[in-house]
N, C-alpha and C. Protein backbone atom coordinates (compact mmCIF):
# COMPACT_ATOMS: atom_id res chain seq x y z
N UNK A 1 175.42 99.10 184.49
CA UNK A 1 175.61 97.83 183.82
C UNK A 1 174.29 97.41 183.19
N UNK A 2 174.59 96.75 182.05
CA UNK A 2 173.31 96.42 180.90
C UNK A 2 172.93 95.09 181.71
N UNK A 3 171.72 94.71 181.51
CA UNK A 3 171.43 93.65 182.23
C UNK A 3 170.19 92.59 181.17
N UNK A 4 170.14 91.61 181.27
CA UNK A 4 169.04 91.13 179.83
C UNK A 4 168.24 89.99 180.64
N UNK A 5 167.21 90.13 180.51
CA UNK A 5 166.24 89.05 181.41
C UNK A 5 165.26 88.21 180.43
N UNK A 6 165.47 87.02 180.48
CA UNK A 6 164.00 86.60 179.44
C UNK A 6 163.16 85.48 180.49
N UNK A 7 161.96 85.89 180.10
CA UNK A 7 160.88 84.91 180.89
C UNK A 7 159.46 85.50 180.31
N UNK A 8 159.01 83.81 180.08
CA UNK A 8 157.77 83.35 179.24
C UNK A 8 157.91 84.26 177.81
N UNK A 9 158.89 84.06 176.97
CA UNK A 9 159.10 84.17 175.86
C UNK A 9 159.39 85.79 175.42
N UNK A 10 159.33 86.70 177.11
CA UNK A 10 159.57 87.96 176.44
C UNK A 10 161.12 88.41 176.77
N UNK A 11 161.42 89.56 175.90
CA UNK A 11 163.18 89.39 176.18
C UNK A 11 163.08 91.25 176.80
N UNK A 12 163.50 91.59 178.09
CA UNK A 12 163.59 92.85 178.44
C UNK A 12 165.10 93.57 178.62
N UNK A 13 165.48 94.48 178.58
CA UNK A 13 166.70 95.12 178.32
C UNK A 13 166.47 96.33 178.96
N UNK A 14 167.36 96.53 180.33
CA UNK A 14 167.35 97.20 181.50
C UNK A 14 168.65 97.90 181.20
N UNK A 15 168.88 99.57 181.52
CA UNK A 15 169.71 100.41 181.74
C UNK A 15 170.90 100.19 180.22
N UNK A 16 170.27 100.29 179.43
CA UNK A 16 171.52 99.95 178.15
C UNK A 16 171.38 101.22 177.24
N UNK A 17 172.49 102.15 177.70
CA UNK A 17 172.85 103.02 176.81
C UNK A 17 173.56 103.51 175.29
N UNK A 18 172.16 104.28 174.47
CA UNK A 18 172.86 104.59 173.29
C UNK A 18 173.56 105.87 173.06
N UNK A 19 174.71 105.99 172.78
CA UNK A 19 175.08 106.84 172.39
C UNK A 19 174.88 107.50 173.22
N UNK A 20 175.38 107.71 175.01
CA UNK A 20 174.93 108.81 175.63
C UNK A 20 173.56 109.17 176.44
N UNK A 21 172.82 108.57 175.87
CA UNK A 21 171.43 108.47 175.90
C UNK A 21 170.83 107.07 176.48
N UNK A 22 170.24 106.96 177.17
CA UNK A 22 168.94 106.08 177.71
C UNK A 22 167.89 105.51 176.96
N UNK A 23 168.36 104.13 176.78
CA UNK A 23 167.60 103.69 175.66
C UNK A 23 165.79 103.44 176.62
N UNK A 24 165.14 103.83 176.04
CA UNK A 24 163.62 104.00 176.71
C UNK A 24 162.55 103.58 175.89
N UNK A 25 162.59 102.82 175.00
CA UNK A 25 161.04 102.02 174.25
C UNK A 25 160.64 101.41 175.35
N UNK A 26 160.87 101.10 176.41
CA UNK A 26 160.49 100.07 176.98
C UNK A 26 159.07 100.97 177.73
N UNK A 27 159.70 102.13 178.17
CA UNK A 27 159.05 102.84 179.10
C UNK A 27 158.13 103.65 178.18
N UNK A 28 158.28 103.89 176.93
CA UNK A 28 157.46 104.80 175.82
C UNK A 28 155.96 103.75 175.76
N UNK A 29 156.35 102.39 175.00
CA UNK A 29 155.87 101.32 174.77
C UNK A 29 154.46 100.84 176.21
N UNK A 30 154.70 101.29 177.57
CA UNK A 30 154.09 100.04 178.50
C UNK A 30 153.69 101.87 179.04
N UNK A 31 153.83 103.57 178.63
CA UNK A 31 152.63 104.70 179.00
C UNK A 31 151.72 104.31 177.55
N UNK A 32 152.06 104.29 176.66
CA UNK A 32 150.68 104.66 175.27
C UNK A 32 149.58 103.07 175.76
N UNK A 33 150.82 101.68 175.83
CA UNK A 33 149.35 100.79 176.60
C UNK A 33 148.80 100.84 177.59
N UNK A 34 149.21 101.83 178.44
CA UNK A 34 148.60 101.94 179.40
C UNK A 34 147.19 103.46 179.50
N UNK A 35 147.39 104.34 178.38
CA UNK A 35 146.45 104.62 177.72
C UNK A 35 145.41 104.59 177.11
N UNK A 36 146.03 103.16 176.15
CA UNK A 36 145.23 102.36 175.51
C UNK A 36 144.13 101.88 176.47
N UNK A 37 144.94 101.30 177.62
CA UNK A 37 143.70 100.56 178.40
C UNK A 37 142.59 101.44 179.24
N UNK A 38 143.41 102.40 179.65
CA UNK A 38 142.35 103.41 180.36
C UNK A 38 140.98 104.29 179.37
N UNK A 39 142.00 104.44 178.09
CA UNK A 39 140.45 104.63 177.26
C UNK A 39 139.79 103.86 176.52
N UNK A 40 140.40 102.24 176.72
CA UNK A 40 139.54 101.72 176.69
C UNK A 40 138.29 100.98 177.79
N UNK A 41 138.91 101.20 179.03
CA UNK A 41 138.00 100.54 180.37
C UNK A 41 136.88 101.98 180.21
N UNK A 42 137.14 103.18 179.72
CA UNK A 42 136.20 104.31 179.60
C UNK A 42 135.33 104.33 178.98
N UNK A 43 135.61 103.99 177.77
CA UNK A 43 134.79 103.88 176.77
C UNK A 43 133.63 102.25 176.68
N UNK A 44 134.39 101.42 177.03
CA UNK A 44 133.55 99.91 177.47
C UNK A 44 132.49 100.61 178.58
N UNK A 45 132.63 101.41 179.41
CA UNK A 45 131.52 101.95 180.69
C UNK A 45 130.66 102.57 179.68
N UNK A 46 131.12 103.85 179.29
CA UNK A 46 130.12 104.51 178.21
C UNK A 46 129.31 103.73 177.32
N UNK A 47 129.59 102.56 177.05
CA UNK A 47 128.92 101.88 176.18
C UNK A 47 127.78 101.12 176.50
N UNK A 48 128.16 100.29 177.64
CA UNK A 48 127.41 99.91 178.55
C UNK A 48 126.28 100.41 178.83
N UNK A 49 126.85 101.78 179.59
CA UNK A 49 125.29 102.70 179.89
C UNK A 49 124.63 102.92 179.02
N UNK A 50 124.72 103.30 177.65
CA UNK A 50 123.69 104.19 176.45
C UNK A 50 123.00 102.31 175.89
N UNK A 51 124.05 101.37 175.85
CA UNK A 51 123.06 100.09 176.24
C UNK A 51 121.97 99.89 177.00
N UNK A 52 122.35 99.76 178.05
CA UNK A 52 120.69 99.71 178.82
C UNK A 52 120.15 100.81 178.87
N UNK A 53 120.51 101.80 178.58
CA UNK A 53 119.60 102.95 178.11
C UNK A 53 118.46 102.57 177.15
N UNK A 54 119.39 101.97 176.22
CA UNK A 54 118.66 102.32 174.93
C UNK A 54 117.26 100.40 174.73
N UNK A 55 118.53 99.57 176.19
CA UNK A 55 117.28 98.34 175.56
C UNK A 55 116.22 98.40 176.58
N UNK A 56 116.46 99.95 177.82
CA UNK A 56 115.05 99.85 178.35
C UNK A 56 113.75 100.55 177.68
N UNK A 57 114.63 101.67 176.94
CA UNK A 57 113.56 101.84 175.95
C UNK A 57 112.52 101.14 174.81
N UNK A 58 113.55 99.73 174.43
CA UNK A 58 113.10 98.72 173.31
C UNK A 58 112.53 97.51 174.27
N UNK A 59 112.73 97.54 175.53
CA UNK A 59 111.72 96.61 176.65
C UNK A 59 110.65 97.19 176.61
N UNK A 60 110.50 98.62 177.08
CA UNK A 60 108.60 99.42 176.90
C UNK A 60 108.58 98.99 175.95
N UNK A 61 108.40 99.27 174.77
CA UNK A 61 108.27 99.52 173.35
C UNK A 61 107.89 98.04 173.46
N UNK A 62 108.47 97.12 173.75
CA UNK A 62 107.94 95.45 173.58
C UNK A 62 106.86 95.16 174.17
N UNK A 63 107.04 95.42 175.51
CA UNK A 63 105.51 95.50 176.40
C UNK A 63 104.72 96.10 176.01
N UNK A 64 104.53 97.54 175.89
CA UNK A 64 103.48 97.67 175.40
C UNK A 64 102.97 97.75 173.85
N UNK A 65 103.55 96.90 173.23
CA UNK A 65 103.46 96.75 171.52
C UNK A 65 103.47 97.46 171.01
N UNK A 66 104.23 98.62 170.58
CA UNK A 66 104.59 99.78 169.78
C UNK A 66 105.87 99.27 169.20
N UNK A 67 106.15 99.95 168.05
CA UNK A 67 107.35 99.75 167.42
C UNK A 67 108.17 100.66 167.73
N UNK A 68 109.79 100.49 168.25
CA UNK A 68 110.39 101.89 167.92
C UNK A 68 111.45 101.56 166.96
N UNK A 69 112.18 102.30 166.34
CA UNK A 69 113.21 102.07 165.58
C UNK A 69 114.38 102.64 166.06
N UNK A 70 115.69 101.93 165.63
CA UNK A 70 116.97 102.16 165.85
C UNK A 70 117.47 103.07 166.27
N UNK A 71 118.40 103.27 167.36
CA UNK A 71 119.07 104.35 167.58
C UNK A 71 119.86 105.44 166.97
N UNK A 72 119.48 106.41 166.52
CA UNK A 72 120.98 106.97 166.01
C UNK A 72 121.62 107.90 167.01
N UNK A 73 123.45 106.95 167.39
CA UNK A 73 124.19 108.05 167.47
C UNK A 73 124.60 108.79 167.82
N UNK A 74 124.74 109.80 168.89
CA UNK A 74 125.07 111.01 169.01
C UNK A 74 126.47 111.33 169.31
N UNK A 75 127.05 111.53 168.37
CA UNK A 75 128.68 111.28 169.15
C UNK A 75 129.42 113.15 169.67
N UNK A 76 130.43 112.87 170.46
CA UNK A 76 130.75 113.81 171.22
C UNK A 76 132.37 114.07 170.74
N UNK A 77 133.05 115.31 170.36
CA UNK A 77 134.30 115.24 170.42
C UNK A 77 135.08 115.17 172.05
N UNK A 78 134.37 115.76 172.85
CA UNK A 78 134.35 115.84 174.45
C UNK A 78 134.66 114.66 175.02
N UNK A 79 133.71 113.76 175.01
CA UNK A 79 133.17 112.13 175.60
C UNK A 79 133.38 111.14 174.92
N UNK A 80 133.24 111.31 173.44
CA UNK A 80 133.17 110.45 172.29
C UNK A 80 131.64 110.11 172.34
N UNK A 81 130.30 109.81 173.23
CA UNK A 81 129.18 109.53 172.95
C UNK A 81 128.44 110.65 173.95
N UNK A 82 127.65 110.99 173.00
CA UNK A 82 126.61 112.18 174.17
C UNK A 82 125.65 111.70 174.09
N UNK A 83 125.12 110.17 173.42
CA UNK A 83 123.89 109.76 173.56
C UNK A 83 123.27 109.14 172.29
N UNK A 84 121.93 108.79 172.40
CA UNK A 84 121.38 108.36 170.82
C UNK A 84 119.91 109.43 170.90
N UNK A 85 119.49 109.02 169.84
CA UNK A 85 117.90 109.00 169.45
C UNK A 85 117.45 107.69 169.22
N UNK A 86 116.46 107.85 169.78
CA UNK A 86 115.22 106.51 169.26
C UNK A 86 113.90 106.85 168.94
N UNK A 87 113.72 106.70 167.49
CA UNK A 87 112.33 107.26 166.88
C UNK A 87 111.09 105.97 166.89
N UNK A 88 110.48 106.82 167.21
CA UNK A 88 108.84 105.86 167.16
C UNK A 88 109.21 105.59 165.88
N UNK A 89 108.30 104.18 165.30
CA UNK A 89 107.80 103.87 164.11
C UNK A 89 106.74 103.75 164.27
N UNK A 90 105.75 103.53 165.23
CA UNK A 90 104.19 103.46 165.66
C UNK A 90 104.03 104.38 166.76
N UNK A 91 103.17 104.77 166.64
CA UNK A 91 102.77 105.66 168.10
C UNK A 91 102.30 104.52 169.37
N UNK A 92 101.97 104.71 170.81
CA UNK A 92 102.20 104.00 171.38
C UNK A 92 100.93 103.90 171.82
N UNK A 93 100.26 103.31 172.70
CA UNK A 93 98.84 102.93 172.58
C UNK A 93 98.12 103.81 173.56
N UNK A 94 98.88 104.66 174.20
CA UNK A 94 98.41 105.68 175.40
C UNK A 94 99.33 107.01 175.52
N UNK A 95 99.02 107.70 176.49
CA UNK A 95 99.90 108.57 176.96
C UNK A 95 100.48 107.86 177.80
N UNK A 96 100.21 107.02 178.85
CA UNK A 96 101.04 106.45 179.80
C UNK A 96 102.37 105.40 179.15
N UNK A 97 102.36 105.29 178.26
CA UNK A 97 102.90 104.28 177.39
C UNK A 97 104.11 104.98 177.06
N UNK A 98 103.95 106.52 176.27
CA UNK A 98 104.96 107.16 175.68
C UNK A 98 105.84 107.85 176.99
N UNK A 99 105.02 108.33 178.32
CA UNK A 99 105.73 108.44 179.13
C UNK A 99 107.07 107.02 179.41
N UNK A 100 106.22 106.21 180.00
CA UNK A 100 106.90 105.30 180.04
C UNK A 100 108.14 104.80 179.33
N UNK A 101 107.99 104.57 177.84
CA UNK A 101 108.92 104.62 176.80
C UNK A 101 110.22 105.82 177.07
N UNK A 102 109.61 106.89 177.45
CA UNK A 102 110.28 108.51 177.73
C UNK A 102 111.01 108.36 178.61
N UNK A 103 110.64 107.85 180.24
CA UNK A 103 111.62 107.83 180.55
C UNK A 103 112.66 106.24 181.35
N UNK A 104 112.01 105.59 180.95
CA UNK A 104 112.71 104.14 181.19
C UNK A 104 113.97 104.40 181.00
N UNK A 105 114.46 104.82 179.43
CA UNK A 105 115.77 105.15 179.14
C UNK A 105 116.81 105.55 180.26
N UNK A 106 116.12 106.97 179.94
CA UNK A 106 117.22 107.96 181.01
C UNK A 106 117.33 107.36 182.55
N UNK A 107 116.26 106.57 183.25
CA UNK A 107 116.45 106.39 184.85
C UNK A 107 117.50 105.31 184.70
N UNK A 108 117.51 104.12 183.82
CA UNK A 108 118.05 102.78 184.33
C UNK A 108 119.05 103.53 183.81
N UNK A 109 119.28 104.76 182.57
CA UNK A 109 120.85 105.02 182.28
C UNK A 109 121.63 105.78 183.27
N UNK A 110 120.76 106.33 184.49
CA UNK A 110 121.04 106.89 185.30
C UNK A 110 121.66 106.02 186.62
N UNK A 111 120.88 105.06 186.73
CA UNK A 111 120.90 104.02 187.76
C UNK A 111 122.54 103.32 187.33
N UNK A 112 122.81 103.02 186.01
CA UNK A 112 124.42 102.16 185.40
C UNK A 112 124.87 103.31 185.84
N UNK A 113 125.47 104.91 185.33
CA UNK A 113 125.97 105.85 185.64
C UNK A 113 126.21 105.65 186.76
N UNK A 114 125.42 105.81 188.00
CA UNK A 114 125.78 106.02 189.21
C UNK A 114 126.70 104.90 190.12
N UNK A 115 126.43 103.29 189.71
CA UNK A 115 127.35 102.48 189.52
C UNK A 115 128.51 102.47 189.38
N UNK A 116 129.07 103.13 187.76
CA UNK A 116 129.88 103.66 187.53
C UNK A 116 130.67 104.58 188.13
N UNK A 117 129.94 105.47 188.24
CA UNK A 117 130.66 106.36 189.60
C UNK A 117 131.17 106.30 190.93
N UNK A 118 130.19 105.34 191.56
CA UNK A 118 130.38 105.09 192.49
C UNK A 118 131.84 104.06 192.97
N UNK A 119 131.53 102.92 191.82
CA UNK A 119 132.97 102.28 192.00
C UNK A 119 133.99 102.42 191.38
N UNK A 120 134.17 103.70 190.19
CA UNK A 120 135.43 104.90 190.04
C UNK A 120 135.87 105.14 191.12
N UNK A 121 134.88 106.04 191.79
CA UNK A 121 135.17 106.56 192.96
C UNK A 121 136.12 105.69 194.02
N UNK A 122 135.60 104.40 194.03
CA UNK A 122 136.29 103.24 195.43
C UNK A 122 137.74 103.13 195.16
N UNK A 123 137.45 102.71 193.48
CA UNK A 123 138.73 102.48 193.16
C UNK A 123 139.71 103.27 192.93
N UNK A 124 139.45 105.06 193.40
CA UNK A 124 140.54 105.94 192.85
C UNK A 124 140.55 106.18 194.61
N UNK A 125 140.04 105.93 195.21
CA UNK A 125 140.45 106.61 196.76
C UNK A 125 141.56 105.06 197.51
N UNK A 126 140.85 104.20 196.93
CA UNK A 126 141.89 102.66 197.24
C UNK A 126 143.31 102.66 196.72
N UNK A 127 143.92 103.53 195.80
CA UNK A 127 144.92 103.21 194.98
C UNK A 127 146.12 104.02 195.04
N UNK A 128 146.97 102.86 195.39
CA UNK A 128 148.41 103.72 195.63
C UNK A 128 148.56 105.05 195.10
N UNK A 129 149.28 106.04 195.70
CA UNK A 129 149.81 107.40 194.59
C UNK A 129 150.06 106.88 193.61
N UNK A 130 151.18 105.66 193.50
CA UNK A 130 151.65 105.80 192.30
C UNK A 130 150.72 104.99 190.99
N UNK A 131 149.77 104.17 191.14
CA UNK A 131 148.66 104.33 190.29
C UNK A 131 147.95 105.17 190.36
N UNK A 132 147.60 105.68 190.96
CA UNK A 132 146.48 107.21 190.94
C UNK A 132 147.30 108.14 190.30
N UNK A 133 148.47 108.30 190.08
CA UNK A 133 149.30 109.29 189.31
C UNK A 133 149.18 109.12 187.84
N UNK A 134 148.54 107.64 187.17
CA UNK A 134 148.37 107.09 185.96
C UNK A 134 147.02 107.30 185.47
N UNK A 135 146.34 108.18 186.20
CA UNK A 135 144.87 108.02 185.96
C UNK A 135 144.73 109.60 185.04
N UNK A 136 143.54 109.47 184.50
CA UNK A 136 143.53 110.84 184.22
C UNK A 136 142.76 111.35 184.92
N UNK A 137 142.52 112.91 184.06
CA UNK A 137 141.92 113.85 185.10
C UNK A 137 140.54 114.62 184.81
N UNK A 138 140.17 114.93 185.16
CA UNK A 138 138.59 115.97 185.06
C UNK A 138 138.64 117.33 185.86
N UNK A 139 138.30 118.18 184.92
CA UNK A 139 138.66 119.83 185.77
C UNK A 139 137.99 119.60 186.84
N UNK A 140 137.77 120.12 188.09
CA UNK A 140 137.24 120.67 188.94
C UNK A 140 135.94 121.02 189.12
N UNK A 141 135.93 122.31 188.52
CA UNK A 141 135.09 123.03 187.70
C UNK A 141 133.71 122.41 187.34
N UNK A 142 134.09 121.06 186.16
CA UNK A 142 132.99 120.63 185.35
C UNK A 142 132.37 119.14 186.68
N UNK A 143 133.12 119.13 187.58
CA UNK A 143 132.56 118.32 188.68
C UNK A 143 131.24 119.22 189.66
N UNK A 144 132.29 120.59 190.09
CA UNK A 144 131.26 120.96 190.90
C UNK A 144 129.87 121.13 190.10
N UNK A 145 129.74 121.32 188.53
CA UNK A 145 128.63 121.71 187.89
C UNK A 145 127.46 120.94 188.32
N UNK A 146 127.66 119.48 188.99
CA UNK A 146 126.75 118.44 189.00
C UNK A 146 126.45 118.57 190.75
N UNK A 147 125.46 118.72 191.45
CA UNK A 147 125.51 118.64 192.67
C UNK A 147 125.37 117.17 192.97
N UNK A 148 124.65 116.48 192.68
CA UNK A 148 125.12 114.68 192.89
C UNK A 148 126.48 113.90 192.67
N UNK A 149 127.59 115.15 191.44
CA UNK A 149 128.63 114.06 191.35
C UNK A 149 129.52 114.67 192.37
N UNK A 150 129.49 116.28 192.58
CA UNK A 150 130.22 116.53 193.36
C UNK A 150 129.78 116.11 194.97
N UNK A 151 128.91 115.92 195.32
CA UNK A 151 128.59 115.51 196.61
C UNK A 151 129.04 114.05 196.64
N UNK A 152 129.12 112.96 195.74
CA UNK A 152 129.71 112.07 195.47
C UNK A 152 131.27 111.78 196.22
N UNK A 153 132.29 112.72 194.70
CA UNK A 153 133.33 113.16 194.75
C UNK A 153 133.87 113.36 196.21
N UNK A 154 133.16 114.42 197.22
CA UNK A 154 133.40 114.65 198.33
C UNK A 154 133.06 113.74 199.33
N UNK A 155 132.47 112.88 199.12
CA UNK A 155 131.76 111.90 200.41
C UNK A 155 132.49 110.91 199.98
N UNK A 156 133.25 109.99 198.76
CA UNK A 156 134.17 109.21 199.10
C UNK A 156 135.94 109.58 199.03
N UNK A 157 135.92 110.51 198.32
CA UNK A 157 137.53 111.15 198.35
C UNK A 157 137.69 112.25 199.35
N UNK A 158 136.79 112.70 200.16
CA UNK A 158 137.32 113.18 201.32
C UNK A 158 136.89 114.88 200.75
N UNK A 159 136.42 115.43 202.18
CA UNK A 159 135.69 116.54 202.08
C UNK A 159 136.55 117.63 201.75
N UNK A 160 136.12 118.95 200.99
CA UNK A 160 136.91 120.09 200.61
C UNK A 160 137.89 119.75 199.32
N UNK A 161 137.72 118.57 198.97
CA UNK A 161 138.21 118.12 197.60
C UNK A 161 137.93 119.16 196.62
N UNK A 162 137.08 119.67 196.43
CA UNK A 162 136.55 119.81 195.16
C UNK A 162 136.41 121.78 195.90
N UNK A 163 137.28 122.47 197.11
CA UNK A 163 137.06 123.54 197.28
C UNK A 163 137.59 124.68 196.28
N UNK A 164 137.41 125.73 196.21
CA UNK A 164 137.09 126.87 195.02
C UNK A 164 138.51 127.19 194.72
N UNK A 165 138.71 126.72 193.25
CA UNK A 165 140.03 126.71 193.00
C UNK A 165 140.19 126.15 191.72
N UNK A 166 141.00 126.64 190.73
CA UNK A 166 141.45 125.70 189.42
C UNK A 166 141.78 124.68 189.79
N UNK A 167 141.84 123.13 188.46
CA UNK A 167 143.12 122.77 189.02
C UNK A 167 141.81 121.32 188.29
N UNK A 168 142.72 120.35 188.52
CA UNK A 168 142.30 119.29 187.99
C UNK A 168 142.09 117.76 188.89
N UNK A 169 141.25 117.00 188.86
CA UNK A 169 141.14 115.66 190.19
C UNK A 169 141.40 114.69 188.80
N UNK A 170 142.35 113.68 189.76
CA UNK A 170 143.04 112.67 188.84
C UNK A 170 141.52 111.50 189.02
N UNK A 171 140.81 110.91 188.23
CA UNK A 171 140.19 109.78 188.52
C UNK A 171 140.15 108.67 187.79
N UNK A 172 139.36 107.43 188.27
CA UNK A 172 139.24 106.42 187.26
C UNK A 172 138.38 106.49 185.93
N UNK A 173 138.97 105.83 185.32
CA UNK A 173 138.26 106.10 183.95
C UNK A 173 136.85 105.48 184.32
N UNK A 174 136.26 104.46 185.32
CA UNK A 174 134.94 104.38 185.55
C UNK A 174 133.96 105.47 186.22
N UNK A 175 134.80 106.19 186.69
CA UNK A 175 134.44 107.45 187.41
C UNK A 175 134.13 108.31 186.21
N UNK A 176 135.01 108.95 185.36
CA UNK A 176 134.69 109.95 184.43
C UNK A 176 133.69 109.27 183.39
N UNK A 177 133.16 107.82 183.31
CA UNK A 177 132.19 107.69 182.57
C UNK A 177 131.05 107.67 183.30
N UNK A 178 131.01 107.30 184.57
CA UNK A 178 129.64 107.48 185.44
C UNK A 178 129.47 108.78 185.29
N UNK A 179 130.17 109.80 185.15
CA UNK A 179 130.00 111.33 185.54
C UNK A 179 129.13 112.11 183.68
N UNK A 180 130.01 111.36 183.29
CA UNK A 180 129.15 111.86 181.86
C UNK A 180 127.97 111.17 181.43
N UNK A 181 127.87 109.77 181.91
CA UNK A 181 126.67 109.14 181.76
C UNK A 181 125.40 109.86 182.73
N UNK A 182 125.84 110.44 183.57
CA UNK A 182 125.02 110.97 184.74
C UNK A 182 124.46 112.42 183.86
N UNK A 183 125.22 113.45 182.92
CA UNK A 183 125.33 114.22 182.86
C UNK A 183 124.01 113.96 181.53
N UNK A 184 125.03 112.86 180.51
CA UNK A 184 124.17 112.73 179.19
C UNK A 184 122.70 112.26 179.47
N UNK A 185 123.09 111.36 180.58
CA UNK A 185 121.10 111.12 181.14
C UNK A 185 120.22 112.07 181.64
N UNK A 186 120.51 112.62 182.44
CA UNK A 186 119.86 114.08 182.78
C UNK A 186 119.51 114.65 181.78
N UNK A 187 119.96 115.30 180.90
CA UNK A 187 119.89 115.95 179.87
C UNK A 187 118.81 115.26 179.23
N UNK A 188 118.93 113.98 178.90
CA UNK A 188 118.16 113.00 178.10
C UNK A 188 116.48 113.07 178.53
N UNK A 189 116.75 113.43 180.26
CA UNK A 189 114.99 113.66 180.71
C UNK A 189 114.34 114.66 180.53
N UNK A 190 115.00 116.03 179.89
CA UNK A 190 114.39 117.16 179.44
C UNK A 190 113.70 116.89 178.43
N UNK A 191 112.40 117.66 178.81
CA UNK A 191 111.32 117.69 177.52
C UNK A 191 111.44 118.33 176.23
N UNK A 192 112.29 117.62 175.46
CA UNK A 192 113.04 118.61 174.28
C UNK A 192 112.57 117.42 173.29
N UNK A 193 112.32 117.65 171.59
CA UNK A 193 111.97 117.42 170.85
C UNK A 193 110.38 116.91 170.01
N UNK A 194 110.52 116.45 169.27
CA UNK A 194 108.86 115.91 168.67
C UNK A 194 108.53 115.41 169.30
């Protein structure tokens, strides 16, 4: 039996068959927003981090009176952001200075990351199956690569999680951005460029 409910101005339509068929916008309509929201709570984390990444770099740079200029950029088909650049416009008044500048970035982007991760993590071991079934996923594989995220991984979702095997771990989208923020910062402390 068709059934029709309205409350606070929305009108819903339960079990009403077309033609044979199961009428289902309802259920098409409330997985893509619920997509929507998960890449977007992902992408708001990612953003966040390469933020204070990028304004602890433009805090040195203030203190010790050097100029730097604007970030550019680095976008990821993977992640959607693998990071920026930030170019001197002045050189900085020491060596201790450019260290400093060097790595302010990457630690505090390391320090949000791990945040991130950490309360992914709470919130995917707290959550019914049947929200944890809505989450997405991260191979295995590209977890164990990290010995901090996988020791992570295993110390709040429970040990042998992550044992030798294909296969994929469902997590929160704050989780898979702590994990790439962790990944893109690291990277960020290697002594690579001018």
């Amino acid at each position: 039996a068709a059934t029709l409910s309205i409350a606070e101005g929305e009108v819903t339509v339960k079990n009403v068959t077309v033609r044979g068929a199961p009428f289902s916008t309802n259920r098409r309509a409330a997985r893509s927003h619920h997509i929507i929201e998960i890449t977007k709570t992902r992408n708001l984390a990612a953003c966040v981090t390469q933020l204070v990444h990028e304004a602890s770099h433009q805090a040195i740079a203030y203190k010790d009176k050097f100029k730097a200029g604007l970030p550019t950029i680095l976008p990821s088909l993977q992640t959607g952001l693998s990071g920026a650049i930030t170019p001197l416009k002045t050189s900085p008044p020491n060596l201790k200075s450019l260290f400093d500048f060097s790595m302010a970035g990457p630690l505090s982007g390391l320090i949000i990351s791990l945040f991130f991760m950490y309360s992914g993590l709470e919130l995917t071991a707290f959550m019914g199956p049947d929200a944890q079934s809505q989450l997405p996923s991260l191979p295995l594989q590209l977890l164990r690569s990290s010995a901090l995220s996988g020791g992570m991984v295993e110390w709040l979702l429970g040990e042998g999680i992550l044992a030798p095997g294909g296969g994929t771990i469902l997590l929160h989208p704050f989780a898979i951005a702590g994990f790439v923020g962790l990944v893109s910062n690291a990277i960020a402390l290697l002594p690579i460029g001018s």
